[in-house]
N, C-alpha and C. Protein backbone atom coordinates (compact mmCIF):
# COMPACT_ATOMS: atom_id res chain seq x y z
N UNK A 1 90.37 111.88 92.86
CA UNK A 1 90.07 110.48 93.07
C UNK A 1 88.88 110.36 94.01
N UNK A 2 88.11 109.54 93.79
CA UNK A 2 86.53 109.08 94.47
C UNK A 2 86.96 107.87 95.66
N UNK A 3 86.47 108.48 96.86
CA UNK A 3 86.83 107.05 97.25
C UNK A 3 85.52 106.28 97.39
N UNK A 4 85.19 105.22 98.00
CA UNK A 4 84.16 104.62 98.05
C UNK A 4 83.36 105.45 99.49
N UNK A 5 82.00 105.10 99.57
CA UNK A 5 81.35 105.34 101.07
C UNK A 5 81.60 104.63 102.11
N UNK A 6 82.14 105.70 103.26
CA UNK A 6 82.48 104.75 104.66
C UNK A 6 81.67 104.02 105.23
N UNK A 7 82.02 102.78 105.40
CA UNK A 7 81.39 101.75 105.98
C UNK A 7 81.58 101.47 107.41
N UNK A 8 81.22 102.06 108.29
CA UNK A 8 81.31 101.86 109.94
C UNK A 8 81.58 100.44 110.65
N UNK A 9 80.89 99.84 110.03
CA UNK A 9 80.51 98.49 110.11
C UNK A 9 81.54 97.64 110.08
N UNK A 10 82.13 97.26 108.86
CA UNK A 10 83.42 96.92 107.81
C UNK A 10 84.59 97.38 108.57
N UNK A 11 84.61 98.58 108.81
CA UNK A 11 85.73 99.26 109.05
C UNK A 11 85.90 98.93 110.96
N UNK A 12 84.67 98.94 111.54
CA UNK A 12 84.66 98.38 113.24
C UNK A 12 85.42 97.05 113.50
N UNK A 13 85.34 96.21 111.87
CA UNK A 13 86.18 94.50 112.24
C UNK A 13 86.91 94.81 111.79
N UNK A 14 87.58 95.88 110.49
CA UNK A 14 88.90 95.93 110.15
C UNK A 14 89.74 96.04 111.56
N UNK A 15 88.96 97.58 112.18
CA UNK A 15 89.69 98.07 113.28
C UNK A 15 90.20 96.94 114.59
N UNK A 16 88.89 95.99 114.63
CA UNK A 16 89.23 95.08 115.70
C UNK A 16 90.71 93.67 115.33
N UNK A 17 90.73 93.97 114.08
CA UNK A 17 91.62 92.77 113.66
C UNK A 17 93.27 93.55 113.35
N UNK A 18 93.30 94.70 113.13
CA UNK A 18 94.05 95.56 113.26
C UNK A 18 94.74 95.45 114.82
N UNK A 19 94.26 95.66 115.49
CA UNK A 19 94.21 95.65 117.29
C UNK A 19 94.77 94.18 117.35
N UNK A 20 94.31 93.24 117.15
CA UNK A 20 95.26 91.83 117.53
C UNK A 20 96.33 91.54 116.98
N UNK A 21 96.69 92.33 115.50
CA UNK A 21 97.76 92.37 114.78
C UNK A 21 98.88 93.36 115.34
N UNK A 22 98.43 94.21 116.62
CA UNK A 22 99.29 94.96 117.38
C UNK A 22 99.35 96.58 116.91
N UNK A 23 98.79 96.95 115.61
CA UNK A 23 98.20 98.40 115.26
C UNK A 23 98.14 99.22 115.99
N UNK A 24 98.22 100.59 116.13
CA UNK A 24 97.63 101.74 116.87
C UNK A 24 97.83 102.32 116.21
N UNK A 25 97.50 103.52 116.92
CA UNK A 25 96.84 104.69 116.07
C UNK A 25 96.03 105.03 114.86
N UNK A 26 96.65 105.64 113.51
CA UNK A 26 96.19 106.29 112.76
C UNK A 26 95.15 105.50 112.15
N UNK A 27 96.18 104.31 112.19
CA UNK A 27 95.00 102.99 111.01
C UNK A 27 93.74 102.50 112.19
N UNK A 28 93.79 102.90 113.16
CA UNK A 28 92.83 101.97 113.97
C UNK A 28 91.66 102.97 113.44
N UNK A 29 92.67 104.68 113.69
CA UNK A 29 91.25 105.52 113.73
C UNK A 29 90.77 105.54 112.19
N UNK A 30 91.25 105.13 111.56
CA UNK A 30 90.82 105.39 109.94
C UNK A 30 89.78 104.38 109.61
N UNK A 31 90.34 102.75 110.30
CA UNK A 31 89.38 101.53 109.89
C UNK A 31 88.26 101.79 110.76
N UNK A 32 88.20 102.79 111.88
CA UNK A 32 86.78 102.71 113.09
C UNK A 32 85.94 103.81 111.97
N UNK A 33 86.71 105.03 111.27
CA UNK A 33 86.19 105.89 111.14
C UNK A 33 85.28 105.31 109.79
N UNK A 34 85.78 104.06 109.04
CA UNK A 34 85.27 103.73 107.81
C UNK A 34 85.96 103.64 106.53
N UNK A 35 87.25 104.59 106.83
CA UNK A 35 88.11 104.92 106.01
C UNK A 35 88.96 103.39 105.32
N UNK A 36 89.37 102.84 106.17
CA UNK A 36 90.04 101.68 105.59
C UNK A 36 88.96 99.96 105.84
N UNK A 37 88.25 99.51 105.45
CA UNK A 37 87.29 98.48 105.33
C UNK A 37 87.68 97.07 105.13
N UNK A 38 88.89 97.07 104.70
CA UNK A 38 89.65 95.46 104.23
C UNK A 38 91.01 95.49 105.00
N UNK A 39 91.09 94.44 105.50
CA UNK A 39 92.65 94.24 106.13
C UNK A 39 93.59 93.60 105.06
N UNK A 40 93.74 94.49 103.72
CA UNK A 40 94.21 94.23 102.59
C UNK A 40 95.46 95.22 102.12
N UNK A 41 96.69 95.00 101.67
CA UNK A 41 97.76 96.00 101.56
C UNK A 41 96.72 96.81 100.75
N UNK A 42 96.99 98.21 100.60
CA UNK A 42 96.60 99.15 99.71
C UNK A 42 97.23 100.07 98.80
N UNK A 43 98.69 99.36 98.74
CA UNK A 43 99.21 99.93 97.69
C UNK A 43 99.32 99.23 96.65
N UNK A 44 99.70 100.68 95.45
CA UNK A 44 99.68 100.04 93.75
C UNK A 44 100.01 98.99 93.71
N UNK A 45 100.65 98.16 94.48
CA UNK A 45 101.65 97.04 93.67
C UNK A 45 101.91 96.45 94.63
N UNK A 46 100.62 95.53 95.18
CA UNK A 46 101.11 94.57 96.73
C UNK A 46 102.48 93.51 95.70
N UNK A 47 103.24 93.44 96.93
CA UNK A 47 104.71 92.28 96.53
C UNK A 47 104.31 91.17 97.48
N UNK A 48 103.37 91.05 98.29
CA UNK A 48 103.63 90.23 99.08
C UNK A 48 103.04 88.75 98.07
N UNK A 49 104.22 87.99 98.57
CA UNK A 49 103.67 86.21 97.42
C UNK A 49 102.26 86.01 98.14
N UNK A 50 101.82 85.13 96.79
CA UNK A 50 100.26 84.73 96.88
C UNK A 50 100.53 83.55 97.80
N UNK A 51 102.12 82.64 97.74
CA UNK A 51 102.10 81.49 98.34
C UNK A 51 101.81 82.27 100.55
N UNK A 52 101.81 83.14 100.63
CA UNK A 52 102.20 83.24 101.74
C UNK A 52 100.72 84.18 101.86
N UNK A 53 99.91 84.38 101.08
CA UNK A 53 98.91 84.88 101.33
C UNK A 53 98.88 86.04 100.45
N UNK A 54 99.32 86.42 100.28
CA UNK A 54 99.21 87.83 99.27
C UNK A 54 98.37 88.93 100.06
N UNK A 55 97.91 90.23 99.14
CA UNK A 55 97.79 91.44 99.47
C UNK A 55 96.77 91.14 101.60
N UNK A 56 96.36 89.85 101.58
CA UNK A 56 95.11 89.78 103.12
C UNK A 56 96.20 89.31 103.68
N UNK A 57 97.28 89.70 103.73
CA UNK A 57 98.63 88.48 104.53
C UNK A 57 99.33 89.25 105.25
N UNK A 58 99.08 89.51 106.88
CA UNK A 58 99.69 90.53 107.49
C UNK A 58 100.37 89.48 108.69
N UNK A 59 101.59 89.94 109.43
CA UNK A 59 102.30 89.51 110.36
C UNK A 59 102.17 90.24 111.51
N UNK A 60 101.79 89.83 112.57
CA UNK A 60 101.79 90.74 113.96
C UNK A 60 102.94 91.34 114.04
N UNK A 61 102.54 92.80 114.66
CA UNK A 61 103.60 93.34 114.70
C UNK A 61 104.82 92.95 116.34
N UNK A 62 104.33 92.09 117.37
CA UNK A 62 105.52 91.12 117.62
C UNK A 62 106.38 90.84 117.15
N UNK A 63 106.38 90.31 115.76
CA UNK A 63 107.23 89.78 115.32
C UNK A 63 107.76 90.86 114.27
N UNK A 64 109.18 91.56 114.20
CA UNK A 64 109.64 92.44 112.87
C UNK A 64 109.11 91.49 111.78
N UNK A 65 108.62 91.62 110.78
CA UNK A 65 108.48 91.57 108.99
C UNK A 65 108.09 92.18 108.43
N UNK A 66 108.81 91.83 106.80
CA UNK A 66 108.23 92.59 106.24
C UNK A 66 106.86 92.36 105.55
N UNK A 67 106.23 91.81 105.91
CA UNK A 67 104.73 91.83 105.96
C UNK A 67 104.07 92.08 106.92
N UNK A 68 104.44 93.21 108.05
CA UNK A 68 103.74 94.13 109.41
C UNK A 68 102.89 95.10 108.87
N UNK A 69 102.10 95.54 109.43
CA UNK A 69 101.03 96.14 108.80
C UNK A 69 102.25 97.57 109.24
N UNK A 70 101.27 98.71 108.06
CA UNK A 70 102.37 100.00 108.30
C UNK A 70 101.24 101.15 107.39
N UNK A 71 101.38 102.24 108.30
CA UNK A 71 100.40 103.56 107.31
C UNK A 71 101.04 103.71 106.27
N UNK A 72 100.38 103.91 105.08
CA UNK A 72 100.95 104.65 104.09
C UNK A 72 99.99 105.84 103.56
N UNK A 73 100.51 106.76 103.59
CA UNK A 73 99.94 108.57 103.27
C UNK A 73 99.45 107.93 101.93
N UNK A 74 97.96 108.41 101.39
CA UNK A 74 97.40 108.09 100.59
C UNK A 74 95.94 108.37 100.33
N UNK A 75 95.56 108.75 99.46
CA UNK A 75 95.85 109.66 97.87
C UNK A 75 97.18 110.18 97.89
N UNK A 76 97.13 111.31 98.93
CA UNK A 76 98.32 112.33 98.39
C UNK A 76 100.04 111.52 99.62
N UNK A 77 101.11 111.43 98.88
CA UNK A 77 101.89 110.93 99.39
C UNK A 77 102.73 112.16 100.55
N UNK A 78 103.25 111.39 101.72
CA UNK A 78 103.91 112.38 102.66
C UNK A 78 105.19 112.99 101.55
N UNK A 79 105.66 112.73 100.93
CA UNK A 79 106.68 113.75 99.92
C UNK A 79 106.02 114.64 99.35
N UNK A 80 104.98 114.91 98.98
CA UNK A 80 104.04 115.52 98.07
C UNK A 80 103.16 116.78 99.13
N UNK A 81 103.35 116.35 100.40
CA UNK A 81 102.82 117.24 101.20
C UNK A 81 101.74 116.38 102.28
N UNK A 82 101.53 115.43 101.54
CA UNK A 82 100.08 114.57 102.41
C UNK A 82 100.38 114.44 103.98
N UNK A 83 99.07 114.70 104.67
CA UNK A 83 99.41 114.38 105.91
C UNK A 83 98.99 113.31 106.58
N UNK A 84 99.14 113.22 107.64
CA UNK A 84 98.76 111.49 108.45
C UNK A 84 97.72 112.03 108.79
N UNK A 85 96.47 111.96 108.43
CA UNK A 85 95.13 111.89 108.80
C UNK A 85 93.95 110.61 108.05
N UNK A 86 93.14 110.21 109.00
CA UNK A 86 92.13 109.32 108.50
C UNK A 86 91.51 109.39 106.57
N UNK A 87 91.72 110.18 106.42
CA UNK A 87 91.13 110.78 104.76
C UNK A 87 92.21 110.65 104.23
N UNK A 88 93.38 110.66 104.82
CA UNK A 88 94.91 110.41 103.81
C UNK A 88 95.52 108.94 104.33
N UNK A 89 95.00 107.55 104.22
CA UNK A 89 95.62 106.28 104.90
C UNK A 89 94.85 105.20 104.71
N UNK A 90 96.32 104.46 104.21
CA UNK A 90 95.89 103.23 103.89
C UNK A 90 96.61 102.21 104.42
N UNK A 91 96.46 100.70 104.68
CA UNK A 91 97.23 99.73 105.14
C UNK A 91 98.17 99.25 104.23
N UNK A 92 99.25 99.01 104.68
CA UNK A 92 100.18 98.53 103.71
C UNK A 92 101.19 97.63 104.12
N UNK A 93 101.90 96.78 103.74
CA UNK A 93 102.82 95.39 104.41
C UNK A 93 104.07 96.35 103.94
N UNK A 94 104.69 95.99 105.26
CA UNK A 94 105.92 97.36 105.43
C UNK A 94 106.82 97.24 104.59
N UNK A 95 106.90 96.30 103.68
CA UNK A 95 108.07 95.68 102.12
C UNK A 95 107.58 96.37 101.04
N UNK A 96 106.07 96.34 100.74
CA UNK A 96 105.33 97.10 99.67
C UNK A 96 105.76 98.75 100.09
N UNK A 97 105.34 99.33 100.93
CA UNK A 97 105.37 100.41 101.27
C UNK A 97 107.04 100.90 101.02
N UNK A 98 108.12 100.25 101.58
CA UNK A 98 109.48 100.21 101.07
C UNK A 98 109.82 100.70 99.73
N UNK A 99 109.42 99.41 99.08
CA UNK A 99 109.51 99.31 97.57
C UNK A 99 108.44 100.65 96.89
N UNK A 100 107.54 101.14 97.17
CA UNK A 100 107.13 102.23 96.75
C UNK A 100 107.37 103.45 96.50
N UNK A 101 108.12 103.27 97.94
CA UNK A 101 108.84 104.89 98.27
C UNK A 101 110.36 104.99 97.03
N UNK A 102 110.74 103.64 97.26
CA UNK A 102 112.24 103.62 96.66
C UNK A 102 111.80 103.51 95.00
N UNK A 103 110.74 102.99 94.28
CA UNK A 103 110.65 103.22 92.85
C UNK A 103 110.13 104.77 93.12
N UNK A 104 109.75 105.53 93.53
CA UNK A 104 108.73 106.57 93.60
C UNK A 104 110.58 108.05 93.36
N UNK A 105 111.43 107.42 94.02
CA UNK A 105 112.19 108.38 94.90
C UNK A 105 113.26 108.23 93.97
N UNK A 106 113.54 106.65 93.23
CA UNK A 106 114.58 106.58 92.72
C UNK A 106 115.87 106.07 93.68
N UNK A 107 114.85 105.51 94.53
CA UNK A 107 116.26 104.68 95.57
C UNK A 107 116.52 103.51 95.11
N UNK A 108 117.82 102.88 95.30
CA UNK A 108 117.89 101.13 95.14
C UNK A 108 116.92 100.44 95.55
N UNK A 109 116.71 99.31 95.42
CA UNK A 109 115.81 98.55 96.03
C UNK A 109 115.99 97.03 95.48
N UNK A 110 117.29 96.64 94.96
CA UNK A 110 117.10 95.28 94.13
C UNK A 110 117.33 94.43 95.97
N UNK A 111 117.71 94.53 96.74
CA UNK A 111 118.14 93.70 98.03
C UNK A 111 116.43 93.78 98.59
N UNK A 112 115.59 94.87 98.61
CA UNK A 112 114.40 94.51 98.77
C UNK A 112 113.52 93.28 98.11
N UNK A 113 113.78 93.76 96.25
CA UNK A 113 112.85 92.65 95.78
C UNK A 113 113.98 91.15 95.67
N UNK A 114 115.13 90.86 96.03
CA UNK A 114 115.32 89.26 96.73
C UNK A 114 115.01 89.18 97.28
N UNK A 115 114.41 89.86 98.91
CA UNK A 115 113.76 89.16 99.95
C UNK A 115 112.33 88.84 99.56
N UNK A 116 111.74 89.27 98.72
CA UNK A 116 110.67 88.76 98.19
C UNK A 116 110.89 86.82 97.15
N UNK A 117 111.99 87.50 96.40
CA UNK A 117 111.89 86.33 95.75
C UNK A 117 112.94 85.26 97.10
N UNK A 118 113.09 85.34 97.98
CA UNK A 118 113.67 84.32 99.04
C UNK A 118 112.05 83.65 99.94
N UNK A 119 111.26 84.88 100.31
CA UNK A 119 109.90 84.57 100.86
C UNK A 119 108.89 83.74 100.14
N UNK A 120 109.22 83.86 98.55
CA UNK A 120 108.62 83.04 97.57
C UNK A 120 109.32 81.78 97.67
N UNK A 121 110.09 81.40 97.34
CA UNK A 121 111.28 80.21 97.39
C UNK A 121 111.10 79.74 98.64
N UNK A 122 110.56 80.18 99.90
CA UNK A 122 110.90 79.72 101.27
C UNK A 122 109.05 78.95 101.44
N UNK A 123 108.56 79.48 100.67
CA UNK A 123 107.10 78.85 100.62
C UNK A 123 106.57 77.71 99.76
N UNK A 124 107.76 77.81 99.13
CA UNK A 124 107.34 77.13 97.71
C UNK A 124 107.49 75.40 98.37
N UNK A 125 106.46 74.56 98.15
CA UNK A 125 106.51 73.42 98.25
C UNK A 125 107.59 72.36 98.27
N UNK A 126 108.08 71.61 98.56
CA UNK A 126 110.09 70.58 98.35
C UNK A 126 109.18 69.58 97.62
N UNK A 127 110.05 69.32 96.33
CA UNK A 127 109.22 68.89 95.67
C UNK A 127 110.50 67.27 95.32
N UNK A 128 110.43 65.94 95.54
CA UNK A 128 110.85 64.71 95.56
C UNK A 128 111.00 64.45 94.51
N UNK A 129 112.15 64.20 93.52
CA UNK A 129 112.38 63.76 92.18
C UNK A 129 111.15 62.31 92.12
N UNK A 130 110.40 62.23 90.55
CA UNK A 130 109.68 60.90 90.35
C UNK A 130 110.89 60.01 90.48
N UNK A 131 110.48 58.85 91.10
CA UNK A 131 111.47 57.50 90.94
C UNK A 131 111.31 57.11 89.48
N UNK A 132 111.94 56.40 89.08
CA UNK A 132 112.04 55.69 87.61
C UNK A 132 111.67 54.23 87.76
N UNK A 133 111.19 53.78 86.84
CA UNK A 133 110.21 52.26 86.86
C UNK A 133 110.96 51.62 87.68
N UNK A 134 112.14 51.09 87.75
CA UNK A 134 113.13 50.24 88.58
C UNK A 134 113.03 50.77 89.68
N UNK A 135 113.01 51.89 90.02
CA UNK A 135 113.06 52.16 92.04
C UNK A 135 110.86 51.79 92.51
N UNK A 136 110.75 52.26 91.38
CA UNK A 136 109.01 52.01 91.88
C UNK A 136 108.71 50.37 92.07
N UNK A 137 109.14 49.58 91.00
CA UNK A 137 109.02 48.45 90.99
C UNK A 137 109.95 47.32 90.92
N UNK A 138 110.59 47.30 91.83
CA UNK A 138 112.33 46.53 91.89
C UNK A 138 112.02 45.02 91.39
N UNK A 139 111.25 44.67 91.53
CA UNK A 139 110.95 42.90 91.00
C UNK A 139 111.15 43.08 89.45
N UNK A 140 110.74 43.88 88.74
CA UNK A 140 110.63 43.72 87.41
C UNK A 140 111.84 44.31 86.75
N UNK A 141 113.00 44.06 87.34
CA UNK A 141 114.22 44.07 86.78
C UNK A 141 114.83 43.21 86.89
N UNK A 142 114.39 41.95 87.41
CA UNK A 142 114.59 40.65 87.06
C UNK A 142 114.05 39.57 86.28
């Protein structure tokens, strides 16, 4: 796999926005080094809802969620041998990264993807039944 050319630059504001999101280590040194450039999940299959921001949608790590930023070993996965170094890491929202390991491994995971579809449902707009001609216009039922 090819990755793209490190961007110092890109990767100096990833690193700095990383840092207010409460980050250390591996990912700071990966986004300074160029390695990671977008404060974007980077796995196959971001879960995080679009209503809540999708794959650019991270939660300080203050607060437990599962949208906290979290390393994930990548190209080569830590089961596979990969190690935690800048050339092996990517950002990932700690639910995606979950759900990866557990389709990857063959673990359960249906209690994972409801908290997704609860985070979807919990965003989703309250939506007011239309009134019917008589509640809109009460005179003209006389």
């Amino acid at each position: 796999m090819t990755r793209a050319p490190l961007d110092l630059a890109r990767g100096a504001e990833v690193a700095k926005r990383l840092r207010e999101l409460g980050v250390k280590g591996i990912l700071i040194t990966a986004a300074a080094s160029g390695y990671i450039t977008e404060v974007k999940c980077g796995m196959p299959k971001c879960r995080c809802p679009e209503e809540l921001g999708g794959a650019s949608h991270f939660v300080a790590l203050t607060k437990y969620s599962d949208w906290n930023p979290t390393h994930e070993h990548f190209p080569t996965p830590k089961r596979d041998g990969g190690q935690r170094t800048v050339e092996n890491s990517v950002l990932a929202h700690r639910l995606c990264n979950r759900i990866d390991f557990s389709e990857t491994s063959g673990r359960p995971h249906a209690r994972d993807l409801e908290r997704i579809r609860k985070a979807r449902e919990a965003t989703a707009p309250v939506t007011t039944p239309e009134p019917d001609a008589a509640q809109r216009h009460p005179e003209s039922r006389y």
